[in-house]
Each structure stands twice: as C-alpha cells, then as structure tokens.
N, C-alpha and C. Protein backbone atom coordinates (compact mmCIF):
# COMPACT_ATOMS: atom_id res chain seq x y z
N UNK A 1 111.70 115.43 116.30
CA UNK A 1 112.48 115.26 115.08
C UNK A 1 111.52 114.93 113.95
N UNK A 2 111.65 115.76 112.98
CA UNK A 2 111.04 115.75 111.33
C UNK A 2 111.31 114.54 110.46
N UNK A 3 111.18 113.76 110.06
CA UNK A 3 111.18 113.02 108.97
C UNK A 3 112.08 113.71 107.86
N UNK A 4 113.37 113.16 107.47
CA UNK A 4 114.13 113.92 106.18
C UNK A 4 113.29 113.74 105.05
N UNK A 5 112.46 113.35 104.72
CA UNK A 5 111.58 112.53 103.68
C UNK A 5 110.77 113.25 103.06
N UNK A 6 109.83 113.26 104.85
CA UNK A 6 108.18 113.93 104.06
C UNK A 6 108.10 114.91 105.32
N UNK A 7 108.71 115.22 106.25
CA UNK A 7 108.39 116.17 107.18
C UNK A 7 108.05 115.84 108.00
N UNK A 8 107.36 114.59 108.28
CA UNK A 8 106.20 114.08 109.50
C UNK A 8 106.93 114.31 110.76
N UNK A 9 106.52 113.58 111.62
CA UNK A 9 106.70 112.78 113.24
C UNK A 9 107.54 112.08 112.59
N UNK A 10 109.03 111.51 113.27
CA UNK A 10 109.47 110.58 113.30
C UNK A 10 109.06 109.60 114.32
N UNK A 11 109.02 108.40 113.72
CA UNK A 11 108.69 107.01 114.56
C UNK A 11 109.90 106.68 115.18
N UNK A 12 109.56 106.15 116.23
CA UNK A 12 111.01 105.71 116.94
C UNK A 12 111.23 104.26 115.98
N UNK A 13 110.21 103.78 116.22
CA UNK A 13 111.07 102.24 115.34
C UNK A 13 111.89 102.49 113.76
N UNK A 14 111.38 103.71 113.42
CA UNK A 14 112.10 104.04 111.79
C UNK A 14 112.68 105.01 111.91
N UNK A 15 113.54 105.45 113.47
CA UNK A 15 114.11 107.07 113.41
C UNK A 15 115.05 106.81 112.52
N UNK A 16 115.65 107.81 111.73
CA UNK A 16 115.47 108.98 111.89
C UNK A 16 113.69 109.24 110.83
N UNK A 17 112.98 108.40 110.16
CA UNK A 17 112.05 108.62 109.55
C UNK A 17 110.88 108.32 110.20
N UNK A 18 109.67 108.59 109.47
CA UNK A 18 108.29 108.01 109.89
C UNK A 18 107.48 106.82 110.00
N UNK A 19 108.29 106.39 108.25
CA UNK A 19 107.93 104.67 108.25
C UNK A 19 109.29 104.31 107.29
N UNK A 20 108.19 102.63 107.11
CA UNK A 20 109.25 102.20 106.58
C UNK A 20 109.99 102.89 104.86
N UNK A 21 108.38 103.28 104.68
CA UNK A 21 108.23 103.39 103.00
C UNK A 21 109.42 104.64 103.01
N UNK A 22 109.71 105.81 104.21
CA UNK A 22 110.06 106.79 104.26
C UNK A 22 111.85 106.33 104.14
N UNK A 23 111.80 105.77 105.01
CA UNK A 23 113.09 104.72 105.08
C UNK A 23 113.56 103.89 103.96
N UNK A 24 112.93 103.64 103.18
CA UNK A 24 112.78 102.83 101.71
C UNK A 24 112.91 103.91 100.51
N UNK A 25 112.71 105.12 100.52
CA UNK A 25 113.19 106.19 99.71
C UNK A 25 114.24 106.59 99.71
N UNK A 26 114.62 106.72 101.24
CA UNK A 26 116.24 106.94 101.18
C UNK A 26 117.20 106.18 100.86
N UNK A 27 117.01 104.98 100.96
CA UNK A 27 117.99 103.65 100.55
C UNK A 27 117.59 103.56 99.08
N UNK A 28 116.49 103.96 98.56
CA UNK A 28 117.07 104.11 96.96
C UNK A 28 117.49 104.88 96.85
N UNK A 29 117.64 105.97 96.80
CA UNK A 29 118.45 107.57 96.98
C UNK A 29 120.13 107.36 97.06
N UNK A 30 120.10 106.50 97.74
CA UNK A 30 121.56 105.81 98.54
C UNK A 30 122.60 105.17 97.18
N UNK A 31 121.69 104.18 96.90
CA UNK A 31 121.74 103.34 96.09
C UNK A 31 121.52 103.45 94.35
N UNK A 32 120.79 104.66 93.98
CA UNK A 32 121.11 104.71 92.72
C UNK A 32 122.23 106.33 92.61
N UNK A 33 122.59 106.60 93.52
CA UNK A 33 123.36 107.54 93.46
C UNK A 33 122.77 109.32 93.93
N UNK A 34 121.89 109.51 94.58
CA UNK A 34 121.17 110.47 94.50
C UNK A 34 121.49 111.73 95.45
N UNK A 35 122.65 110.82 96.38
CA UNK A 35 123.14 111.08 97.53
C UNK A 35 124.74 111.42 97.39
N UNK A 36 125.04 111.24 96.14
CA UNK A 36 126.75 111.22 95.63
C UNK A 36 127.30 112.83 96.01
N UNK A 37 128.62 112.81 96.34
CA UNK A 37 129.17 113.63 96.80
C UNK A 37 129.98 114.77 95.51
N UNK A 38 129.85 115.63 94.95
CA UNK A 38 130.47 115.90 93.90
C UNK A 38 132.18 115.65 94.12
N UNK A 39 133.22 115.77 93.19
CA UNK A 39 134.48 115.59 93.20
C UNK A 39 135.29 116.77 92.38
N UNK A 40 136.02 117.18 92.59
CA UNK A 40 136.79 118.26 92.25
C UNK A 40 138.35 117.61 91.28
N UNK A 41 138.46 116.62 92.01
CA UNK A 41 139.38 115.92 92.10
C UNK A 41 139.85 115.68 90.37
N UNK A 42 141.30 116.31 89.54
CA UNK A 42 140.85 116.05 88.16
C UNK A 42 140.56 114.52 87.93
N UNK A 43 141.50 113.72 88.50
CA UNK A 43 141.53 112.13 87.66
C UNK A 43 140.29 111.88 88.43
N UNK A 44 139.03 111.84 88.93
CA UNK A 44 138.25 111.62 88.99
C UNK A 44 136.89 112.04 88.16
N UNK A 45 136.99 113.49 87.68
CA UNK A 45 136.77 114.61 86.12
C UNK A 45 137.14 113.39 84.87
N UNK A 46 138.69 113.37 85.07
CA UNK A 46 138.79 112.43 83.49
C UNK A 46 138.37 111.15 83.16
N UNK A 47 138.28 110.02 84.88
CA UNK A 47 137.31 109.22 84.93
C UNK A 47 136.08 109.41 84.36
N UNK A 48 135.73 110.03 84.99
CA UNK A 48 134.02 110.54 84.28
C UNK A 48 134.02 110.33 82.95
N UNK A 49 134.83 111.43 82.74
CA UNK A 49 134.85 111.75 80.60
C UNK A 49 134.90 110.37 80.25
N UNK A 50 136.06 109.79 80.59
CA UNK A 50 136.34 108.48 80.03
C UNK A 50 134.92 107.32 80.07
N UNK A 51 134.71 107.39 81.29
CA UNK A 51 133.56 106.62 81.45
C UNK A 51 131.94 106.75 80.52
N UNK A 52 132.04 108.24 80.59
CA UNK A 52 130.50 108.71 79.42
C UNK A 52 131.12 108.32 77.88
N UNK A 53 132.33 108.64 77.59
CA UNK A 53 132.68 108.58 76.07
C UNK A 53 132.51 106.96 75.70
N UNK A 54 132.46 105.81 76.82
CA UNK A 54 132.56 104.75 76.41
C UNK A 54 131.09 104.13 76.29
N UNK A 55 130.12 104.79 77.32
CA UNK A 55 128.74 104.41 77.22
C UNK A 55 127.82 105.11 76.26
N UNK A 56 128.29 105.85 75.75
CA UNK A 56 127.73 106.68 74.61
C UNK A 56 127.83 105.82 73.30
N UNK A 57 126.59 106.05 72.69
CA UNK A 57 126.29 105.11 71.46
C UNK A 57 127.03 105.27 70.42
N UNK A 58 127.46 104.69 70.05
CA UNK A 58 128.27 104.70 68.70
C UNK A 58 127.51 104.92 67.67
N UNK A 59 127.87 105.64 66.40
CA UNK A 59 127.02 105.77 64.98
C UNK A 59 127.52 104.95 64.28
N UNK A 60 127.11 104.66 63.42
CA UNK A 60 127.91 103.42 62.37
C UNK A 60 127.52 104.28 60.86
C-alpha cells in the first residue's frame, strides 16, 4: 500500500501513510476544508450566497 500523500511505503504505525508528517497533511486537508464534498442541494447553494454576501467587504 502507497501513501495517499507522497506515494511512498506505507508504515504500519501511520497506515494508511508513511509518517507522521504524511498523516499531518491530511488532517489539515480535513480540517480546513480541502476534503469537502460538493452539494447540489439548492438551500445549501443559497446558504453559500448568503454566507459570501455577508463576509464580503462592505464599501462605504
């Protein structure tokens, strides 16, 4: 088994990866969203909109 990461040998102590650092890429991946599932779904679409129109900078 390959490393999802970098390709290597997987280590048994870090399967499915090589090390830890390899293992430590994916949990940020995880975690800032990198891994998100797209949605089709509309009220999840108008969420969105709603959500960017409110973090978007205002002009004065």
């Amino acid at each position: 088994m390959s490393c999802p990461i970098c390709t290597k040998v997987a280590d048994q102590k870090y399967r499915p990866f090589c090390s830890r650092r390899c293992a430590d890429v994916d949990l940020a991946r995880w975690l800032n969203g990198s891994y998100a599932v797209p949605s089709s779904d509309p009220e999840d679409i108008e969420r969105a909109a709603e959500e960017t129109a409110q973090q978007a900078p205002k002009l004065h």
